[in-house]
Protein backbone atom coordinates (compact mmCIF):
# COMPACT_ATOMS: atom_id res chain seq x y z
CA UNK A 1 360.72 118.48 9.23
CA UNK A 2 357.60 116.49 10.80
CA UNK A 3 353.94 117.94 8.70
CA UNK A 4 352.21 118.87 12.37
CA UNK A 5 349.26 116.43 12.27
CA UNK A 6 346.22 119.10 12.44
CA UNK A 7 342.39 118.90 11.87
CA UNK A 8 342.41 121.71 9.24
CA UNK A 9 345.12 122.28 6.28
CA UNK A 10 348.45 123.21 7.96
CA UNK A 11 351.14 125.56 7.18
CA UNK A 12 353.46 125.35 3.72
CA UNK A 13 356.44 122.97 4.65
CA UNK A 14 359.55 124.15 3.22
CA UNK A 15 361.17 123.30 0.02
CA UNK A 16 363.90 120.24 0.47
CA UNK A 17 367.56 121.54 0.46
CA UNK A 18 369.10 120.63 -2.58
CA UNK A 19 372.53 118.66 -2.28
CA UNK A 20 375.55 120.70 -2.46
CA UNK A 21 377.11 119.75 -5.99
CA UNK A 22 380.89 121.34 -4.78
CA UNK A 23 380.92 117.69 -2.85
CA UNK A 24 378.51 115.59 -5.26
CA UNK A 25 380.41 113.82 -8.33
CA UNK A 26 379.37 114.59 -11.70
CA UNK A 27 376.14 111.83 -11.54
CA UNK A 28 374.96 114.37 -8.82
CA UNK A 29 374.71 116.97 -10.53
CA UNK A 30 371.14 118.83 -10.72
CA UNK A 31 369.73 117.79 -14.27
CA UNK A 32 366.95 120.27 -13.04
CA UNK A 33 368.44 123.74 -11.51
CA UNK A 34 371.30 125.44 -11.84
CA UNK A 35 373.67 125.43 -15.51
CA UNK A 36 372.85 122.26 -16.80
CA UNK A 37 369.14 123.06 -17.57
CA UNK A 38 370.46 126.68 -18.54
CA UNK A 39 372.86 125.51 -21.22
CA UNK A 40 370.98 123.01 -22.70
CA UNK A 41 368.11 125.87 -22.97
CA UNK A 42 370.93 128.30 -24.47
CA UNK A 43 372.02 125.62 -26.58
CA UNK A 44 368.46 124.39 -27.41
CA UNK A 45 367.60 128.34 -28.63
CA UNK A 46 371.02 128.53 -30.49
CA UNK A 47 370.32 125.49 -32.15
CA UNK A 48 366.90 126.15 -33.84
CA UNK A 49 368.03 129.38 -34.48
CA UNK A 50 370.60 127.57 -36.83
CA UNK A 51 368.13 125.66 -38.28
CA UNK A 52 365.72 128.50 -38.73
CA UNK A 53 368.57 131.21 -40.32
CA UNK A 54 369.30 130.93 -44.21
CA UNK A 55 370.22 133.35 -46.70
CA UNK A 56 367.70 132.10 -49.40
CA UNK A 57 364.66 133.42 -50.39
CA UNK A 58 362.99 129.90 -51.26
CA UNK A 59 363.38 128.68 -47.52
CA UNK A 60 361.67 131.14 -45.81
CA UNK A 61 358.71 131.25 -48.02
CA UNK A 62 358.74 127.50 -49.14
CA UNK A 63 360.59 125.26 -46.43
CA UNK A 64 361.18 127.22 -43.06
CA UNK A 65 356.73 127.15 -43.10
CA UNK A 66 356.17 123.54 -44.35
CA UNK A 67 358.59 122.67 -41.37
CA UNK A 68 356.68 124.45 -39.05
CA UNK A 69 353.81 123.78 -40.18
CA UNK A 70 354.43 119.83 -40.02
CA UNK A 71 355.98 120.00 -36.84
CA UNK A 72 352.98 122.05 -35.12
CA UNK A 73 350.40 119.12 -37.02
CA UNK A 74 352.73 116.20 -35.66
CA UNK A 75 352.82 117.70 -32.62
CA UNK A 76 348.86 117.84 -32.62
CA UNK A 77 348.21 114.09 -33.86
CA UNK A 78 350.98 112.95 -30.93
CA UNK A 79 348.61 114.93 -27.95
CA UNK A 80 345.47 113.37 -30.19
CA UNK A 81 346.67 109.54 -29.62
CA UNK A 82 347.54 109.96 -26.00
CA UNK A 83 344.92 111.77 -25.00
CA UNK A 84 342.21 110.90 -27.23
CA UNK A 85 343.18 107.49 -29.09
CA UNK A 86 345.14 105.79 -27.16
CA UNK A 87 343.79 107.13 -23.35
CA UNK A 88 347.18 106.46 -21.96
CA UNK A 89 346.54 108.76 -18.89
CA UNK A 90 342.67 109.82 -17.07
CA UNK A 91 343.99 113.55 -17.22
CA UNK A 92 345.22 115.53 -20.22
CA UNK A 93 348.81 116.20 -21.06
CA UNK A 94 349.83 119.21 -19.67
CA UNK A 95 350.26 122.25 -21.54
CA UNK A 96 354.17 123.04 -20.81
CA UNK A 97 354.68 119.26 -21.98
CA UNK A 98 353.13 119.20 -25.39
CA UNK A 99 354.93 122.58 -25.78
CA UNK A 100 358.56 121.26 -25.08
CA UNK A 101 357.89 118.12 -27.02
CA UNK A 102 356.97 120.68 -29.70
CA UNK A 103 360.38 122.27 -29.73
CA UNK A 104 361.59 118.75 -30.16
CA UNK A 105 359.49 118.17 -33.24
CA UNK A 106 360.50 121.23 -34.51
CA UNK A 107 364.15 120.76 -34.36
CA UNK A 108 363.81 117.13 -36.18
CA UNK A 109 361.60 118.67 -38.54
CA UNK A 110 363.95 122.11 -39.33
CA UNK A 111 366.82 119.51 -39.73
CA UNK A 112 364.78 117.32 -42.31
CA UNK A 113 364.13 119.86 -44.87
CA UNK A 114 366.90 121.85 -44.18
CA UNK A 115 369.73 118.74 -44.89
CA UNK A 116 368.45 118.59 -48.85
CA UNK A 117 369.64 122.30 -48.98
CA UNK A 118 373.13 122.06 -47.60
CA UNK A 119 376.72 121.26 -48.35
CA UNK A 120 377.04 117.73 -47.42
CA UNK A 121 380.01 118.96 -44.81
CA UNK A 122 377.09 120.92 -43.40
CA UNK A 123 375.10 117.74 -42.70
CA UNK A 124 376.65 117.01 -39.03
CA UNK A 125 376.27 120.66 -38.13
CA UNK A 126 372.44 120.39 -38.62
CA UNK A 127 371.93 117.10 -37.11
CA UNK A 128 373.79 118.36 -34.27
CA UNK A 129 371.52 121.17 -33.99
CA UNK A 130 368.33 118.90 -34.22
CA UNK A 131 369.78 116.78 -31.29
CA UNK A 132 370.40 120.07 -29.31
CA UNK A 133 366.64 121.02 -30.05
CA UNK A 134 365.81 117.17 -28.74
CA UNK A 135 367.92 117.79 -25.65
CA UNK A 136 366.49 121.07 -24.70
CA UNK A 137 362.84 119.53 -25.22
CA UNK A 138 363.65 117.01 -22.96
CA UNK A 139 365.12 118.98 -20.54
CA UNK A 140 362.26 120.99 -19.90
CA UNK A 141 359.98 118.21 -19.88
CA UNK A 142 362.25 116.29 -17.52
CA UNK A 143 361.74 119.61 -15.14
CA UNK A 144 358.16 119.36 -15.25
CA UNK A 145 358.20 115.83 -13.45
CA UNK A 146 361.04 115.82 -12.14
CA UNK A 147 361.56 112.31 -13.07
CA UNK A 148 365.78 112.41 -13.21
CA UNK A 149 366.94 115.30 -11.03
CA UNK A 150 370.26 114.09 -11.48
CA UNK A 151 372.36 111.68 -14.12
CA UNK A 152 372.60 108.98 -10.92
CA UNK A 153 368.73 108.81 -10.62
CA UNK A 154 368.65 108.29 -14.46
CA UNK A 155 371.57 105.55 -14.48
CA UNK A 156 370.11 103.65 -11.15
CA UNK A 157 368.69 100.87 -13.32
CA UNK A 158 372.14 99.89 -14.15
CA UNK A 159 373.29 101.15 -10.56
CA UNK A 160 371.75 100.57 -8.14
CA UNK A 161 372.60 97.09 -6.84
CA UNK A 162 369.73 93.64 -5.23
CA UNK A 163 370.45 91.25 -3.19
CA UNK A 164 368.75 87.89 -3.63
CA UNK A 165 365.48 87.68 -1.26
CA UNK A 166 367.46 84.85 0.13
CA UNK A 167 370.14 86.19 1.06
CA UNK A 168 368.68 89.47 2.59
CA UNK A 169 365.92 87.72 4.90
CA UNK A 170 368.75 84.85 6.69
CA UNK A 171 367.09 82.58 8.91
CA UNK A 172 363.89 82.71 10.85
CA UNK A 173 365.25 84.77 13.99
CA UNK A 174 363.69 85.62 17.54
CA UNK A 175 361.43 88.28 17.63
CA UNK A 176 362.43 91.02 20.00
CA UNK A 177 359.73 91.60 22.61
CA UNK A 178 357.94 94.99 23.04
CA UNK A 179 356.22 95.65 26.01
CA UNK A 180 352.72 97.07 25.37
CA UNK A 181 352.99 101.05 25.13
CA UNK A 182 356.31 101.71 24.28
CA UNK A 183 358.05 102.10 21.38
CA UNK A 184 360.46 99.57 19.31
CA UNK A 185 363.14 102.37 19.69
CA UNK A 186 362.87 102.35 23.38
CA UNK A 187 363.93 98.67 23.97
CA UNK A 188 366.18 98.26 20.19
CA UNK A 189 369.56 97.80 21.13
CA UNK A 190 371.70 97.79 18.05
CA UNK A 191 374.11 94.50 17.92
CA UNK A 192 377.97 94.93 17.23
CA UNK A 193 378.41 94.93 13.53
CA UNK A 194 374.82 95.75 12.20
CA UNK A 195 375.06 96.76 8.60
CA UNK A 196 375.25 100.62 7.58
CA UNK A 197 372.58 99.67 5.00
CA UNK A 198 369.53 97.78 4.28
CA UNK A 199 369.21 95.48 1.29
CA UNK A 200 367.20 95.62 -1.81
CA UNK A 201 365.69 92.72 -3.37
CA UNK A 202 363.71 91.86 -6.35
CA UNK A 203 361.10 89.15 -6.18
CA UNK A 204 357.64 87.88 -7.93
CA UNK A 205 354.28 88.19 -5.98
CA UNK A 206 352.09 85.72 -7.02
CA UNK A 207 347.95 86.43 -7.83
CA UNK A 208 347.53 83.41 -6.11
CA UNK A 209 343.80 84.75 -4.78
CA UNK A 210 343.11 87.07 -7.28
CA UNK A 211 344.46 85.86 -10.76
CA UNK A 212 346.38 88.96 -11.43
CA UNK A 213 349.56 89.12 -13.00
CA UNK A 214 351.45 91.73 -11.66
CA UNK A 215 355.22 92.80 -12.21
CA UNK A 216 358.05 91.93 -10.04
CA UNK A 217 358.01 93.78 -6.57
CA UNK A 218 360.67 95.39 -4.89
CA UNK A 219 361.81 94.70 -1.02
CA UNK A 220 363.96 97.32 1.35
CA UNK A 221 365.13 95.14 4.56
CA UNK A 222 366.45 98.11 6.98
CA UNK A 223 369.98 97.07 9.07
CA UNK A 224 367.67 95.75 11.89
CA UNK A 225 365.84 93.20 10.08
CA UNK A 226 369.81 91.40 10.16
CA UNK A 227 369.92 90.88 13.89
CA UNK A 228 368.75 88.78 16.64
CA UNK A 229 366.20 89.64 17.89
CA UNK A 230 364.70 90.45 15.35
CA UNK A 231 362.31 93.53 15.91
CA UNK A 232 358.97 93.62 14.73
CA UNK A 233 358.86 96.08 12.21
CA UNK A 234 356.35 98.34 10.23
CA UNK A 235 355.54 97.37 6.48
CA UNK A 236 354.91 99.92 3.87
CA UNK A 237 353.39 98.28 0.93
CA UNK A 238 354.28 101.29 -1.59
CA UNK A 239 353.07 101.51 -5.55
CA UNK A 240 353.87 103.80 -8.03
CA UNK A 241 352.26 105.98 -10.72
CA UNK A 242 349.90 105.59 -14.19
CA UNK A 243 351.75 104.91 -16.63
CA UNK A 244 354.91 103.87 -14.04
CA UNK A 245 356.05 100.21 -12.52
CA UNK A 246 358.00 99.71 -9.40
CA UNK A 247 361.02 100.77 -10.52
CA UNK A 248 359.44 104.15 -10.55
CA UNK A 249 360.11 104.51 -7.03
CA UNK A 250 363.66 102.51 -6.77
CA UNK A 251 365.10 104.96 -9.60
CA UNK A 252 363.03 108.39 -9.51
CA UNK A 253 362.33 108.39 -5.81
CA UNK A 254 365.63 107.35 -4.45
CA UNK A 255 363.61 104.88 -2.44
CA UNK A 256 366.69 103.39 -1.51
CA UNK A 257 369.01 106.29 -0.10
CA UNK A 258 365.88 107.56 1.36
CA UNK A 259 365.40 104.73 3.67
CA UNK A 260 368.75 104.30 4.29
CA UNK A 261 369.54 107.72 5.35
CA UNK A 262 366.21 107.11 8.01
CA UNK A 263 367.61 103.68 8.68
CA UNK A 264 371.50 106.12 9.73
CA UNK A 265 369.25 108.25 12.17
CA UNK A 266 367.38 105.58 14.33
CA UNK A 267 369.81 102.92 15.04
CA UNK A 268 369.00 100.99 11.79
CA UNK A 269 365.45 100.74 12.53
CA UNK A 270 363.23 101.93 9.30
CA UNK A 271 359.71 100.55 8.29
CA UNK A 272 360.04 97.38 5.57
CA UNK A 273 358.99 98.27 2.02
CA UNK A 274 357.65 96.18 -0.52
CA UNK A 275 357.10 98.28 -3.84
CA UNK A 276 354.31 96.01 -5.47
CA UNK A 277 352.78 96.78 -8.85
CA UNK A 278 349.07 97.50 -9.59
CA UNK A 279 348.94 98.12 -12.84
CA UNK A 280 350.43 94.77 -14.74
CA UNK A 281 351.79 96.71 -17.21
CA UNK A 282 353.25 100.13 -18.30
CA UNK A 283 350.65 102.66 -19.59
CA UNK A 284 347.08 99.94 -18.27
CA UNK A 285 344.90 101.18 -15.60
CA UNK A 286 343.40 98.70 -13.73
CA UNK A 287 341.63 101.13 -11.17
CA UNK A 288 343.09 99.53 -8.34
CA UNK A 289 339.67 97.64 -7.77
CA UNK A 290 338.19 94.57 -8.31
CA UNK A 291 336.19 94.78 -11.81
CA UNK A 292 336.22 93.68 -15.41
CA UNK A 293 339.54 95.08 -15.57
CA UNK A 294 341.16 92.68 -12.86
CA UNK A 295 340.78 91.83 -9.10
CA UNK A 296 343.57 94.01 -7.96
CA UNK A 297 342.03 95.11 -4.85
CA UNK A 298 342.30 91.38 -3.96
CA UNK A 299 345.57 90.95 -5.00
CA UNK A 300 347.22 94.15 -2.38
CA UNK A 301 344.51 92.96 0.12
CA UNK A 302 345.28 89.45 0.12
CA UNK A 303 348.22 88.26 -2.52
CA UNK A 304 350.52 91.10 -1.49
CA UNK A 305 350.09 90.63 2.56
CA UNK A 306 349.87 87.02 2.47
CA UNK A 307 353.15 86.57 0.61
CA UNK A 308 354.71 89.41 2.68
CA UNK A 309 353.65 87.52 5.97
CA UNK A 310 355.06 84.34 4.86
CA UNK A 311 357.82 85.27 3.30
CA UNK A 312 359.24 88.30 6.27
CA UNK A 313 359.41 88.61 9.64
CA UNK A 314 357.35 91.68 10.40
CA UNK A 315 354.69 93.27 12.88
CA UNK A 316 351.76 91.52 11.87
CA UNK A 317 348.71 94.11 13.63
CA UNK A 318 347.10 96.65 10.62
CA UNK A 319 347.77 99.74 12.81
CA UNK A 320 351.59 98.74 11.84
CA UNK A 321 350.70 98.35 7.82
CA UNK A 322 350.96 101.18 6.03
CA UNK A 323 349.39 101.71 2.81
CA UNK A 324 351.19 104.68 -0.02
CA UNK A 325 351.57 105.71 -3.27
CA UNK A 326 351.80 108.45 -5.68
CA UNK A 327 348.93 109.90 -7.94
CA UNK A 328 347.15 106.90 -9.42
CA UNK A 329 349.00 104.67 -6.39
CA UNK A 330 347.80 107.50 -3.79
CA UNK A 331 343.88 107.03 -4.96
CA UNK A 332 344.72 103.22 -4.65
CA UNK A 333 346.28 103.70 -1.13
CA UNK A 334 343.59 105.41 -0.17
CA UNK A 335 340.80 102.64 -1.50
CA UNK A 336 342.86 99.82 0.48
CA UNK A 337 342.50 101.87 3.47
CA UNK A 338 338.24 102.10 3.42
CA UNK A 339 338.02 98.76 1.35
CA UNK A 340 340.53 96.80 2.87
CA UNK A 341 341.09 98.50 6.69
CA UNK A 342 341.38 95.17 8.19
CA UNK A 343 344.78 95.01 6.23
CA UNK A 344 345.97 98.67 6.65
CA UNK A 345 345.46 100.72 9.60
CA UNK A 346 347.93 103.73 7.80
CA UNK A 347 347.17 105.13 4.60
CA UNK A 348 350.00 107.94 3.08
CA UNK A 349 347.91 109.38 -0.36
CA UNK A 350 350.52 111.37 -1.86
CA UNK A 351 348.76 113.43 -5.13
CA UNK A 352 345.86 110.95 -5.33
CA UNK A 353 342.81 111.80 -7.32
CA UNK A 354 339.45 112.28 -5.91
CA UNK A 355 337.82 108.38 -7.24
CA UNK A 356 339.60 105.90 -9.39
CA UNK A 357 338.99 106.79 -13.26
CA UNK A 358 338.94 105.95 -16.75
CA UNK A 359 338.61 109.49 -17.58
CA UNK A 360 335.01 110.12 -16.38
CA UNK A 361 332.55 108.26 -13.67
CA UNK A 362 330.20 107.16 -16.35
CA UNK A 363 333.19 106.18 -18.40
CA UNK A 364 334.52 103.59 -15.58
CA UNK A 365 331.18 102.43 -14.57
CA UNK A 366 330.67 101.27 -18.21
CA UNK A 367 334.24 99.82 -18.73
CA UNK A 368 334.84 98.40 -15.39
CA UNK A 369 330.90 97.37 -13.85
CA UNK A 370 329.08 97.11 -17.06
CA UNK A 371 327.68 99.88 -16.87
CA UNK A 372 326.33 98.79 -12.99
CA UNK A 373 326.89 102.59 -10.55
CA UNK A 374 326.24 99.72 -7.56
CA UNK A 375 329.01 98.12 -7.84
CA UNK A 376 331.44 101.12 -8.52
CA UNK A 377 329.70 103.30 -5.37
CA UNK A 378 330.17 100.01 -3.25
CA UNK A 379 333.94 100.37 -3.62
CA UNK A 380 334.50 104.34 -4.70
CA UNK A 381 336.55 105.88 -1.41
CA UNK A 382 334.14 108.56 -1.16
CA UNK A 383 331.39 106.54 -1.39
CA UNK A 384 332.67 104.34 0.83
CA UNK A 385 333.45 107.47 3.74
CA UNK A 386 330.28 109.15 3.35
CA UNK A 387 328.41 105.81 4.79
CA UNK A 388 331.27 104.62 7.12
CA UNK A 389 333.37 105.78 9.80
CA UNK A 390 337.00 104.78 10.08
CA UNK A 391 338.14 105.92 13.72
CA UNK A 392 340.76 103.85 13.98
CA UNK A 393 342.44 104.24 10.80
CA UNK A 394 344.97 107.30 10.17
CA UNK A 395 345.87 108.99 7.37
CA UNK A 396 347.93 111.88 5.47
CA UNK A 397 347.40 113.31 2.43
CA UNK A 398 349.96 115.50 1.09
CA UNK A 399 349.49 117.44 -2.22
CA UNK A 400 351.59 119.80 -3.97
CA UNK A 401 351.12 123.66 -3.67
CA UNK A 402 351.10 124.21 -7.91
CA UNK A 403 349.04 121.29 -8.59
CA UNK A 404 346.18 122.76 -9.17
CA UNK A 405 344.61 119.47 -10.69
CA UNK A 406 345.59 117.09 -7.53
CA UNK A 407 345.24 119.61 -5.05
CA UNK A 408 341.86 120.59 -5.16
CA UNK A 409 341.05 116.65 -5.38
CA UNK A 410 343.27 115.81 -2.26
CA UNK A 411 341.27 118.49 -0.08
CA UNK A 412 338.20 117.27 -0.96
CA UNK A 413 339.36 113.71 0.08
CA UNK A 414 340.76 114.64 3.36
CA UNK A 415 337.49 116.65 4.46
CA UNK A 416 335.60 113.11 3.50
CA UNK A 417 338.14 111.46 5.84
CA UNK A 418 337.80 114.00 8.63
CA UNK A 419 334.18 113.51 8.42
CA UNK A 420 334.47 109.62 8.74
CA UNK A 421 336.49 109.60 11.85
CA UNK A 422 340.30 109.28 10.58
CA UNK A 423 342.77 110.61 12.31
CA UNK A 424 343.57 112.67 9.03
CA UNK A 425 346.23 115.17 8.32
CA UNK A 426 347.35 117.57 5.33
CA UNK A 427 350.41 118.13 4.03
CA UNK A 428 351.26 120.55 1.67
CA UNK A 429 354.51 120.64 0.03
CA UNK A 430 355.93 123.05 -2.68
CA UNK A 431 355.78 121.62 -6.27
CA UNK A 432 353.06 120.39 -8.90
CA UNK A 433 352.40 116.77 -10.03
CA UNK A 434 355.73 115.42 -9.87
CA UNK A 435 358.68 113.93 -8.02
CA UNK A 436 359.27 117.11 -6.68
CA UNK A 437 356.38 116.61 -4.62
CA UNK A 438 356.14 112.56 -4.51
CA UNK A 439 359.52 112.04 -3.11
CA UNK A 440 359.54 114.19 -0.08
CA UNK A 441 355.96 112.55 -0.09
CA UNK A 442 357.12 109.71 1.76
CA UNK A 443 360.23 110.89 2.39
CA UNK A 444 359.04 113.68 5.05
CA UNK A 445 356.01 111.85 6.45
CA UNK A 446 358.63 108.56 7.95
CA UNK A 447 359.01 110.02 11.06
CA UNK A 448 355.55 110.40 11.17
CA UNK A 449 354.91 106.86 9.45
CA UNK A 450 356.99 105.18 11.90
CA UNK A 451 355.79 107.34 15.12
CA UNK A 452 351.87 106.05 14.44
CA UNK A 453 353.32 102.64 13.59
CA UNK A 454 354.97 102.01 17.29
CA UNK A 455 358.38 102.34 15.43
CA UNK A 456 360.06 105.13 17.53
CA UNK A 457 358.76 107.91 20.20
């Protein structure tokens, strides 16, 4: 289903269907409905009660306390560094996830002092338990995010299967011609033996403007970028999360399948995606801008397009570059598309925040402008809308119905965008902060992506 483009919030879209596991193989298999989650919770409860039952008097008032007792501290100094030392996210750990992780401290920490008390044929049995507690931790915290929703989408790094850049792009082909108002669609003719699939290729993106050292990118080349003519097709330069990398979106978001399975309904035609990586690293946070931190606005502005343009045959006006991402990759989307709307006529913020952030505004102005609120208002997206209008740029910003941090932040950002002229719609889609949301992100706004890109009708 197509989010109906409207000028005020729009009706909930439903929930994806989930794949029928009767005709899925065992690495289909829902990691996050259905009996797996439910026996590794049963198992999980069975396990710590295990750990938690004894017949002595000296382990329930000397041990069975000191165990919970250390798990509930370690549990506490763990939230502490992420949160407070180590600032590994701009929001908070949510609640459900510190608790699950505390189950998982809890088993370890059951099995540790309860070991020194048993039979040494008893030993297996408890560390057994403690990995069941582990499991069921993770479980839960994997249902949160929904970062695996199956054992394929966890294995994909060792799966899923590149073609060299190479290989995938051939030879500089004819470009098929499109007469002005219609559609690729209307004048693709698919050759005789056009691939089912579209290739997937891994390849470096040099800072050669703006210095920064960024991770490898990915590539998707849809069937139709492998004939002749070639047709000039949409570019969707995609990024990930904070903490995340590109792979986020090749292994949790099915990126792959996802275009493919567009790719299967339109002939082979399907936007080209290059996943490129903001961040540099894992867990940094570069705010996507230009700043002490790194000029990263120059690098997807300039780097990123430049090498995409000389490297790929694609369309080459902005209202056929799209700009997406998830949470910290949304915001960033969302600042290409007011800071750099020469580039990107499309922007696609899927669970963006309101501003880029180091945790506060006076926090980021410090760390990333020296302290200068200039320099960070000259460049902030809402800033930037409330003293510029962007009428030919479009936009979508989905959010998820149960995130009640995102969501909130997403409105407010859309009714900026309304107010500068976009051509601005809201999506909402059933879920929270997480790939529940994020992949039917981009994977229900395509036909809309590729309708506003001169793809198909």
């Amino acid at each position: 289903m197509t989010p109906a483009r409207l000028p005020r919030p729009g009706p909930l879209a439903p929930a994806a269907s989930a794949p029928d596991e009767r005709a899925a193989g065992a690495l289909d298999w829902s990691l996050v409905r259905g009996w797996i989650p439910l026996v590794l919770l049963v198992l999980g409860c069975c396990a710590l009660a295990v750990l938690l039952f004894s017949r002595q008097r000296r382990w329930w008032t000397r041990w069975a306390p000191l165990a919970v007792l250390l798990a509930a501290l370690i549990t506490w100094l763990l939230q502490v560094a992420v949160d407070d030392w180590l600032e590994l996210f701009p929001d908070p750990l949510p609640t459900g996830v510190v608790v699950w992780a505390g189950v998982a401290v809890l088993g370890l920490c059951l099995a540790a002092f309860r070991i020194p008390l048993l039979r040494p044929r008893h030993w297996a049995g408890a560390v057994l338990a403690a990995l069941c507690a582990v499991l069921l931790g993770a479980s839960q915290i994997n249902r949160h995010f929904d970062q695996y929703p199956t054992a394929r989408t966890a294995l994909n790094a060792w799966l899923q299967k590149t073609t060299s850049l190479g290989d995938a792009t051939g030879r500089t082909e004819p470009v098929l011609h499109v007469p002005q108002g219609k559609a690729v669609s209307e004048v693709w003719r698919p050759p005789a033996g056009l691939p089912a699939h579209g290739t997937l290729s891994r390849s470096d993106i040099p800072g050669t403007a703006s210095g920064f050292k960024a991770r490898s990118a990915y590539v998707y080349l849809p069937p139709a970028y492998r004939a002749s003519p070639r047709p000039p097709l949409p570019v969707i330069v995609l990024m990930a999360g904070q903490p995340g990398s590109p792979d986020d979106w090749i292994n949790s978001g099915r990126l792959v399948e996802m275009m493919n399975a567009f790719a299967a309904d339109h002939q082979g035609l399907a936007p080209v995606v290059v996943v490129a990586d903001p961040l540099g690293s894992q867990f940094a946070n570069t705010l996507c801008l230009d700043s002490r931190l790194g000029q990263v606005q120059t690098y997807l502005a300039v780097d990123v397009p430049g090498w995409i343009r000389s490297h790929l045959q694609v369309a080459t006006a902005r209202t056929s570059w799209i700009v997406s991402g998830i949470s910290f990759g949304g915001t960033c989307s969302l600042q290409l598309g007011v800071n750099a709307p020469q580039v990107y006529g499309v922007v696609n913020d899927i669970s963006g925040q309101e501003a880029p952030t180091l945790g506060s505004r006076q926090k980021t102005i410090d760390k990333a402008f020296g302290g200068d609120a200039a320099a960070y208002e000259k460049v902030n997206p809402l800033d930037v809308m409330a003293r510029q209008r962007f009428p030919d740029t479009k936009a979508a910003f989905v959010a998820g119905t149960d995130d009640a941090t995102y969501r909130p932040q997403q409105r407010k950002v859309y009714d900026a965008a309304v107010r500068a002229g976009m051509r601005a719609e809201w999506v909402l889609l059933p879920g929270g902060h997480s790939w529940q949301v994020w992949r039917p992100g981009l994977e229900r706004q395509l036909p809309w992506l590729a309708r506003e890109t001169g793809l198909i009708r």
